[in-house]
PDB file of N, CA and C in Angstrom:
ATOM      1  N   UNK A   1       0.830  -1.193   0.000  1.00  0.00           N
ATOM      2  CA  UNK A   1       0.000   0.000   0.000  1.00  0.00           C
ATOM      3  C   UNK A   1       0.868   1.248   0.000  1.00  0.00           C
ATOM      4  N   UNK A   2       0.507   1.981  -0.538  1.00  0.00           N
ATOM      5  CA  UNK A   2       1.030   3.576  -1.109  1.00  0.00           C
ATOM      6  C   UNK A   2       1.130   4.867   0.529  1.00  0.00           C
ATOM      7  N   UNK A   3      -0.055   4.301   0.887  1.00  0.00           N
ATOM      8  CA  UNK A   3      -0.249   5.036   2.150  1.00  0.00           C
ATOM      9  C   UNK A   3      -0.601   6.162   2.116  1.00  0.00           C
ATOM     10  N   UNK A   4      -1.232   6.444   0.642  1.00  0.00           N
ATOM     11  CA  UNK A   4      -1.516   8.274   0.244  1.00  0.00           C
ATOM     12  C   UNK A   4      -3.476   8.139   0.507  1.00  0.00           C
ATOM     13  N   UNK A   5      -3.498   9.484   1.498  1.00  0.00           N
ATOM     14  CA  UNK A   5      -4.742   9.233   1.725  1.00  0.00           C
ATOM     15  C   UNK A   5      -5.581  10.608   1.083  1.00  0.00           C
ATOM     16  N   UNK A   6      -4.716  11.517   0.471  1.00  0.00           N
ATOM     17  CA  UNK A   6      -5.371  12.496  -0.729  1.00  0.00           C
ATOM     18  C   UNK A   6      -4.776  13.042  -1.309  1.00  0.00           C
ATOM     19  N   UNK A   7      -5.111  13.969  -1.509  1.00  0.00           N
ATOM     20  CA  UNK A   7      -4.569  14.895  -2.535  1.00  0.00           C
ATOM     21  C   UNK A   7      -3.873  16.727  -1.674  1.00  0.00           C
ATOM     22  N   UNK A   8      -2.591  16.903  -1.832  1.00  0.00           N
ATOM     23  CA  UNK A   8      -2.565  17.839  -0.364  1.00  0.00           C
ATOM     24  C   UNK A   8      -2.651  19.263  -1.228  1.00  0.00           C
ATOM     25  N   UNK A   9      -2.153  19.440  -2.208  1.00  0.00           N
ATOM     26  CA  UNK A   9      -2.550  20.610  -3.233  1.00  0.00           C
ATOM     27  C   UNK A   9      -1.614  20.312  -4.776  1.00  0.00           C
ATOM     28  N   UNK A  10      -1.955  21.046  -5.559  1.00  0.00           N
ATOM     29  CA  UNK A  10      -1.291  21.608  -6.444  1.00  0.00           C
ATOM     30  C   UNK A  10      -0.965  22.605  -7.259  1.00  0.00           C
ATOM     31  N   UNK A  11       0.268  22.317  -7.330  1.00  0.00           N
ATOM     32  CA  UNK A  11       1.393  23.464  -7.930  1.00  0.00           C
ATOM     33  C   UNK A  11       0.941  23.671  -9.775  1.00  0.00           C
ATOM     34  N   UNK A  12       0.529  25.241 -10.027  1.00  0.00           N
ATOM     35  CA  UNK A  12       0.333  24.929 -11.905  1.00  0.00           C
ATOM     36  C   UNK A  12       1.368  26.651 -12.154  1.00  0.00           C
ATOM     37  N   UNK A  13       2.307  26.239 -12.885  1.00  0.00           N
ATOM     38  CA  UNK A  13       2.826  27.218 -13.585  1.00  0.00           C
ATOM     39  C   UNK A  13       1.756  28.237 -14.890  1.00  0.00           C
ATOM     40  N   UNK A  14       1.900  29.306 -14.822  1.00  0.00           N
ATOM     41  CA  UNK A  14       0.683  30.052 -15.433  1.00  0.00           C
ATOM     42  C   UNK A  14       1.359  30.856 -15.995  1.00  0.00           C
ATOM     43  N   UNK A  15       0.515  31.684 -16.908  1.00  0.00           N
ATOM     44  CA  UNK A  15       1.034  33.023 -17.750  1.00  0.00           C
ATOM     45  C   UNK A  15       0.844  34.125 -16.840  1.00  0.00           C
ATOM     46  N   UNK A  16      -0.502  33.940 -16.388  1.00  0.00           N
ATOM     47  CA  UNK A  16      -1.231  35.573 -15.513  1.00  0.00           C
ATOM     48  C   UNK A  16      -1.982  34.663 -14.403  1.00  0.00           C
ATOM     49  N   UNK A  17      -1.222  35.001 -12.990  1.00  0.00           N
ATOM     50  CA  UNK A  17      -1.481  34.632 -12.167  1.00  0.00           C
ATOM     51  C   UNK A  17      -2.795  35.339 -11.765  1.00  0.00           C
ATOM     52  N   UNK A  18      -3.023  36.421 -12.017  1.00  0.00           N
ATOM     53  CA  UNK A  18      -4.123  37.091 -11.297  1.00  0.00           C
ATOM     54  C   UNK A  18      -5.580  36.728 -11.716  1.00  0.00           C
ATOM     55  N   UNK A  19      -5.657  36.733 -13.128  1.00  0.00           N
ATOM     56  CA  UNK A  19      -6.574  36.163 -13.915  1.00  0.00           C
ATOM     57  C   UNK A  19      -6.993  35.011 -13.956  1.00  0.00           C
ATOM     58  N   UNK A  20      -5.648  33.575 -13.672  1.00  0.00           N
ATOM     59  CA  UNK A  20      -5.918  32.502 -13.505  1.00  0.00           C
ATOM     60  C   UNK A  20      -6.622  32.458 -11.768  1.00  0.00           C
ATOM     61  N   UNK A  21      -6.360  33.311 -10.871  1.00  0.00           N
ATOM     62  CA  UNK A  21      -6.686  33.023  -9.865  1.00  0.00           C
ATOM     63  C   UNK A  21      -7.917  33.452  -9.282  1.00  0.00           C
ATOM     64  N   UNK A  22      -8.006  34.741 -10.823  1.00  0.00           N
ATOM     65  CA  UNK A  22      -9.997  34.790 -10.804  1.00  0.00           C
ATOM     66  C   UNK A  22     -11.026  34.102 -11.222  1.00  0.00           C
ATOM     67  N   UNK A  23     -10.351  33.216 -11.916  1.00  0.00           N
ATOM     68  CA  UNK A  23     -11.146  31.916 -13.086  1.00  0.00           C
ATOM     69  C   UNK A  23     -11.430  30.837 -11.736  1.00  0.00           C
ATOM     70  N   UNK A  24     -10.556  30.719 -10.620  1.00  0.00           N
ATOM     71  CA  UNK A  24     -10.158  29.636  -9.743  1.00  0.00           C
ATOM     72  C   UNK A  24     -11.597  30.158  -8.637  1.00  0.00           C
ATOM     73  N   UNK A  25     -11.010  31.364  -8.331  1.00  0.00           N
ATOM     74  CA  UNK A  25     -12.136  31.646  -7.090  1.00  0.00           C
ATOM     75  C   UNK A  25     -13.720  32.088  -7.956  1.00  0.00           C
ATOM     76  N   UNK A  26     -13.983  32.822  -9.242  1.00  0.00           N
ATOM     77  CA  UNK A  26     -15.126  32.889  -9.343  1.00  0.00           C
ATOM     78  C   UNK A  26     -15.722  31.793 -10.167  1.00  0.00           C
ATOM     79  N   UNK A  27     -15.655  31.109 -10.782  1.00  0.00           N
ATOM     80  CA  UNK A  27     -16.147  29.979 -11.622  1.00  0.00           C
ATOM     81  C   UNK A  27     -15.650  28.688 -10.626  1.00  0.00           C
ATOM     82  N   UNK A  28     -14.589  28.325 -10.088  1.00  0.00           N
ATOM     83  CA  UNK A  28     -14.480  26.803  -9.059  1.00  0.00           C
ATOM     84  C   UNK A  28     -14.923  27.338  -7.588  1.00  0.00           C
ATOM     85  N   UNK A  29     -15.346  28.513  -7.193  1.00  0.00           N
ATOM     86  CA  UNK A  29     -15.627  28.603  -5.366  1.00  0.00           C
ATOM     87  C   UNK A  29     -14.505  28.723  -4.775  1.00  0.00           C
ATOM     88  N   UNK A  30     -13.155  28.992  -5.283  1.00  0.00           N
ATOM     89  CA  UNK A  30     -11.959  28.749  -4.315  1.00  0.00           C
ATOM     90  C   UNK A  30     -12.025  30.652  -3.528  1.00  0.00           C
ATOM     91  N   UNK A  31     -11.975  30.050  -2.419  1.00  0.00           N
ATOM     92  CA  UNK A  31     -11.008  31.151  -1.380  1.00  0.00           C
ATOM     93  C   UNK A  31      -9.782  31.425  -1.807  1.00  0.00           C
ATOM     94  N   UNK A  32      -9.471  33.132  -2.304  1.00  0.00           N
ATOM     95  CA  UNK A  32      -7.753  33.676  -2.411  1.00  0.00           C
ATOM     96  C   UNK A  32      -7.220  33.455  -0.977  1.00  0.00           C
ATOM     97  N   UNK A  33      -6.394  32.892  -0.641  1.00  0.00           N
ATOM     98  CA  UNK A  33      -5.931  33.100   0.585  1.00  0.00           C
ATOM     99  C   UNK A  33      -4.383  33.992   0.756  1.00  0.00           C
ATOM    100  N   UNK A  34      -3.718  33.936  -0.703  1.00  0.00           N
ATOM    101  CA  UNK A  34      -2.997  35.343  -0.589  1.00  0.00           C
ATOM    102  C   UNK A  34      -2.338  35.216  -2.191  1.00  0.00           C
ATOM    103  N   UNK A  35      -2.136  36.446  -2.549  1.00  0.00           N
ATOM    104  CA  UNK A  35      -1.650  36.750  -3.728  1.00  0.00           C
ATOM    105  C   UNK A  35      -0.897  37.870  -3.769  1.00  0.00           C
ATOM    106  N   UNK A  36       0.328  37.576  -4.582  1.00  0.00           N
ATOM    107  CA  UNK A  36       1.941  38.392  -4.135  1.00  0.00           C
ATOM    108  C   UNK A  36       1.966  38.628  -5.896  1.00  0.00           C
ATOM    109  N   UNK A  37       1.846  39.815  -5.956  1.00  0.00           N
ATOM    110  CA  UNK A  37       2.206  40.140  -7.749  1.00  0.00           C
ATOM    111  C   UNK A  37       3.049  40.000  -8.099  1.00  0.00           C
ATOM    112  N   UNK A  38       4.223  40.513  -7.228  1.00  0.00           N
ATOM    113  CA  UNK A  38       5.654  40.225  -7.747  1.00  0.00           C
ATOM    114  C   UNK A  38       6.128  39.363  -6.545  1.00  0.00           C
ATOM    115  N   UNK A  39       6.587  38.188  -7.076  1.00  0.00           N
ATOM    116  CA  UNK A  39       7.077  37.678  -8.030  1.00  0.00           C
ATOM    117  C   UNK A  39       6.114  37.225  -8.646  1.00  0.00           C
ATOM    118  N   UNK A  40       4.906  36.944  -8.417  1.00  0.00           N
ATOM    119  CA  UNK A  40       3.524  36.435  -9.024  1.00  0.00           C
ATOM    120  C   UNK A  40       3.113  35.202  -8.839  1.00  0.00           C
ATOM    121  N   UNK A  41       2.406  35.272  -7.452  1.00  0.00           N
ATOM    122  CA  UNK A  41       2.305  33.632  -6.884  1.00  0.00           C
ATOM    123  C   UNK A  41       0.821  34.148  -6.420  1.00  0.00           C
ATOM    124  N   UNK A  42      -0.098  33.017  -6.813  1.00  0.00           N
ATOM    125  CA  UNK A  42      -1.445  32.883  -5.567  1.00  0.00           C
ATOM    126  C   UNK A  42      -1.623  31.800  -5.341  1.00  0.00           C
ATOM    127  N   UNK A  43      -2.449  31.546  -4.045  1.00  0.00           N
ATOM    128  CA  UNK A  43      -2.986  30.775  -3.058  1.00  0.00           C
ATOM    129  C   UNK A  43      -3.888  30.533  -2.978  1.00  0.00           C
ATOM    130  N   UNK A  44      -4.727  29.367  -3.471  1.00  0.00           N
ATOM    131  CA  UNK A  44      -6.207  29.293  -3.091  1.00  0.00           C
ATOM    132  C   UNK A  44      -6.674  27.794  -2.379  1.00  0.00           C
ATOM    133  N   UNK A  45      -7.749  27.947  -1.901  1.00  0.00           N
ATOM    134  CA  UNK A  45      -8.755  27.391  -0.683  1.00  0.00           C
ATOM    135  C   UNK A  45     -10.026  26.795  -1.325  1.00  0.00           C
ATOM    136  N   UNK A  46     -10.028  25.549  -0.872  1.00  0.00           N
ATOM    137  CA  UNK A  46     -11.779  25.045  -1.349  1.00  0.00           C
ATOM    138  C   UNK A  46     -12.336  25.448   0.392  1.00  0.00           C
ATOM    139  N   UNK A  47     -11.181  25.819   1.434  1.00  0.00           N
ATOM    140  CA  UNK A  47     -11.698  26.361   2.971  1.00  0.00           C
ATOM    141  C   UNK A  47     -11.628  25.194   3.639  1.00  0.00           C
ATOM    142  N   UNK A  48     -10.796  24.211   3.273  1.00  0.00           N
ATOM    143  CA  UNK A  48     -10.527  22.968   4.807  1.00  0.00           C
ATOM    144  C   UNK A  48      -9.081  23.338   5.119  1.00  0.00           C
ATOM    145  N   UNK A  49      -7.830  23.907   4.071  1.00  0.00           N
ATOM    146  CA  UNK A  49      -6.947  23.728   4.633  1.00  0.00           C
ATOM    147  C   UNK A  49      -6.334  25.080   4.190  1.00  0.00           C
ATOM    148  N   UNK A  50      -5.053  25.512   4.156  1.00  0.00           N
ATOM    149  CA  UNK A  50      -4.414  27.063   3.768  1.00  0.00           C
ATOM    150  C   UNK A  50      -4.628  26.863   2.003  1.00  0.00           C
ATOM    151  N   UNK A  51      -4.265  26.328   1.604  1.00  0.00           N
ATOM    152  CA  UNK A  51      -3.991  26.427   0.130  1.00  0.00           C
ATOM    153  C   UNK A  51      -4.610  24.494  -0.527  1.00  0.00           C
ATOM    154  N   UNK A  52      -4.902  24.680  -1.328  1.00  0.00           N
ATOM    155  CA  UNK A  52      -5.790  23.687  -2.126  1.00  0.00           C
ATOM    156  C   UNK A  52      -4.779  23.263  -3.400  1.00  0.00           C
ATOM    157  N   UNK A  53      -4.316  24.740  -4.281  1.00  0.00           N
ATOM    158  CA  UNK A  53      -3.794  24.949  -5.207  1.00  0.00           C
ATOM    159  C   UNK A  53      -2.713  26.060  -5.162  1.00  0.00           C
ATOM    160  N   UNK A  54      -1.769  26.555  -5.954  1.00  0.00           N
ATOM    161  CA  UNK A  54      -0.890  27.346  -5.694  1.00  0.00           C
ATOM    162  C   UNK A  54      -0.273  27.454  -7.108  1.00  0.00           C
ATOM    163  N   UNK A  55      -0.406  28.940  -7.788  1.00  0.00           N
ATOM    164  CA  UNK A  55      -0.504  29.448  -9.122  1.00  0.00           C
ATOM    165  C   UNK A  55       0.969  30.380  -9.226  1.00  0.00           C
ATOM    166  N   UNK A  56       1.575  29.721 -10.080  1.00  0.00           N
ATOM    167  CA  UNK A  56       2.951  30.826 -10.191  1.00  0.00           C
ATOM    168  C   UNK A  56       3.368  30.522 -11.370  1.00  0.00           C
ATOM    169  N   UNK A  57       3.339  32.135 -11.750  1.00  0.00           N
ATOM    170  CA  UNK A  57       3.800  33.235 -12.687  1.00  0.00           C
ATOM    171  C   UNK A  57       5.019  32.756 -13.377  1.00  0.00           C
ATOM    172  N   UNK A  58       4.758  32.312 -14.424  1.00  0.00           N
ATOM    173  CA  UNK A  58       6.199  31.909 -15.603  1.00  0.00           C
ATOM    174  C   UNK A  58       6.763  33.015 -15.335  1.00  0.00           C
ATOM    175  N   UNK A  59       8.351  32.883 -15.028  1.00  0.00           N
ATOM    176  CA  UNK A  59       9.008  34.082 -15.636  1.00  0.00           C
ATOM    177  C   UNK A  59       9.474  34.583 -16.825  1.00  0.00           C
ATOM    178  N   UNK A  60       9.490  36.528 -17.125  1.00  0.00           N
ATOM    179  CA  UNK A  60       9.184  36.707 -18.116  1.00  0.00           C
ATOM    180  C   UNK A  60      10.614  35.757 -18.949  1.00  0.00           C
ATOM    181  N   UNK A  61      10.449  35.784 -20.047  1.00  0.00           N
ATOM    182  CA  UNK A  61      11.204  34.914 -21.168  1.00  0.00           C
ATOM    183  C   UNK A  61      10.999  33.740 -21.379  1.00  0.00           C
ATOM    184  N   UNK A  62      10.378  32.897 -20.519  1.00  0.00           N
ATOM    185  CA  UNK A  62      10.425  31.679 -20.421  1.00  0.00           C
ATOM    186  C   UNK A  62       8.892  31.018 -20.554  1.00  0.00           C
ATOM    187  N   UNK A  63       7.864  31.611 -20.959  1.00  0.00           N
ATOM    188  CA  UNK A  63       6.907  31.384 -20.877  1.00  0.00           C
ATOM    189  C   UNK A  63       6.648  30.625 -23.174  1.00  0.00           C
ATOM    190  N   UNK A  64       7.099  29.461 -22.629  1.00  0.00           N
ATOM    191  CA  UNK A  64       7.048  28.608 -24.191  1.00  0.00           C
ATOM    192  C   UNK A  64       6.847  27.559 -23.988  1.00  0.00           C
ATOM    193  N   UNK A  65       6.477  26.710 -25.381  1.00  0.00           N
ATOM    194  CA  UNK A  65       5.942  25.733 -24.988  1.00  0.00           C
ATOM    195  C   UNK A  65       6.560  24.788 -23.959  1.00  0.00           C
ATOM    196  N   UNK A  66       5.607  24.149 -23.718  1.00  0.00           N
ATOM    197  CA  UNK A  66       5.819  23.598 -22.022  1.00  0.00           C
ATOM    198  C   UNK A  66       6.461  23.824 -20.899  1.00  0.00           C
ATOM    199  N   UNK A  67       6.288  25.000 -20.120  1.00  0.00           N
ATOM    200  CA  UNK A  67       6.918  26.105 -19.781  1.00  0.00           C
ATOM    201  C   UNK A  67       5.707  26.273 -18.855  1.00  0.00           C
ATOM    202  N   UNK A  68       4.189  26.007 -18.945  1.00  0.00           N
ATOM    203  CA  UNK A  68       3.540  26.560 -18.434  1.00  0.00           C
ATOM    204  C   UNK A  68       2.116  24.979 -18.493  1.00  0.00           C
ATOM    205  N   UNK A  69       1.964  24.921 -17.038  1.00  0.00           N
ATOM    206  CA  UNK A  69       0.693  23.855 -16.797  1.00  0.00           C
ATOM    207  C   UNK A  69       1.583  23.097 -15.575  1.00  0.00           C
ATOM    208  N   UNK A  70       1.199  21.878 -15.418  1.00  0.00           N
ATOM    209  CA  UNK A  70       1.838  20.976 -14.067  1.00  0.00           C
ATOM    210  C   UNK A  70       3.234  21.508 -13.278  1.00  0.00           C
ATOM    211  N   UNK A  71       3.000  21.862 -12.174  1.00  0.00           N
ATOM    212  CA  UNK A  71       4.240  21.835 -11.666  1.00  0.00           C
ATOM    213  C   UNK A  71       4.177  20.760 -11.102  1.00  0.00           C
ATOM    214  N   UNK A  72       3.830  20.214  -9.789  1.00  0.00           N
ATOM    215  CA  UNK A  72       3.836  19.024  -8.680  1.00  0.00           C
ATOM    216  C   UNK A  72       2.829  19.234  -8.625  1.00  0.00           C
ATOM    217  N   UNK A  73       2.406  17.888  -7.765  1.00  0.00           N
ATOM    218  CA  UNK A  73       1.057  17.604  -7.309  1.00  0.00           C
ATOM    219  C   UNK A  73       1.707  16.743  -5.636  1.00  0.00           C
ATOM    220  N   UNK A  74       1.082  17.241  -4.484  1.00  0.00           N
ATOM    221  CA  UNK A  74       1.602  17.058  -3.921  1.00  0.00           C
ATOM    222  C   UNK A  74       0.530  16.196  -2.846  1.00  0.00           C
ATOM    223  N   UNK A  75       0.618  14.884  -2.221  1.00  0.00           N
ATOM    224  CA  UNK A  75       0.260  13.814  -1.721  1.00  0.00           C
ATOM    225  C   UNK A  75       0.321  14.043  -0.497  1.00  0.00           C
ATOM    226  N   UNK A  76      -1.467  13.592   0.122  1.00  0.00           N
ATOM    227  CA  UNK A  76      -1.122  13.297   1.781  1.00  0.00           C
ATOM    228  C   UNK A  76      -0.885  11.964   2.305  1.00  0.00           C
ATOM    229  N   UNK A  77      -0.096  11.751   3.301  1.00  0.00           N
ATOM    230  CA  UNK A  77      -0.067  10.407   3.453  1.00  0.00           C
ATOM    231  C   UNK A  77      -0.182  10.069   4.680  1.00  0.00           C
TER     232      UNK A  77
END
């Protein structure tokens, strides 16, 4: 047995953190629980634990293909 008993959040590399993190809280229900422009990271909440998901900002130049979507997915166990 694996011993993973959920899912603890995940990490998604993005173009526009702010926008992706309005798509997150007004269309999925997520709680912002904090958002830092620069360097360009947010935090969001379905409200059981601090963060659910966690959205950060390609840096500039580097935003090409596959550059941007999965970072980690991170396991409770």
């Amino acid at each position: 047995m694996s011993g993973i008993t959920g899912v603890g959040h995940v990490v998604l590399w993005v173009r526009d953190e702010a926008a992706s993190a309005d798509f997150y809280r007004d269309v999925l229900g997520m709680e912002a629980m904090r958002h830092t422009p620069e360097p360009g990271h947010a935090f969001l909440s379905f409200g059981r634990q601090h963060h659910d998901s966690a959205l950060f900002r390609v840096p500039a130049g580097e935003d090409s293909r596959g550059s941007v979507g999965l970072a980690y997915i991170a396991f409770k166990l």
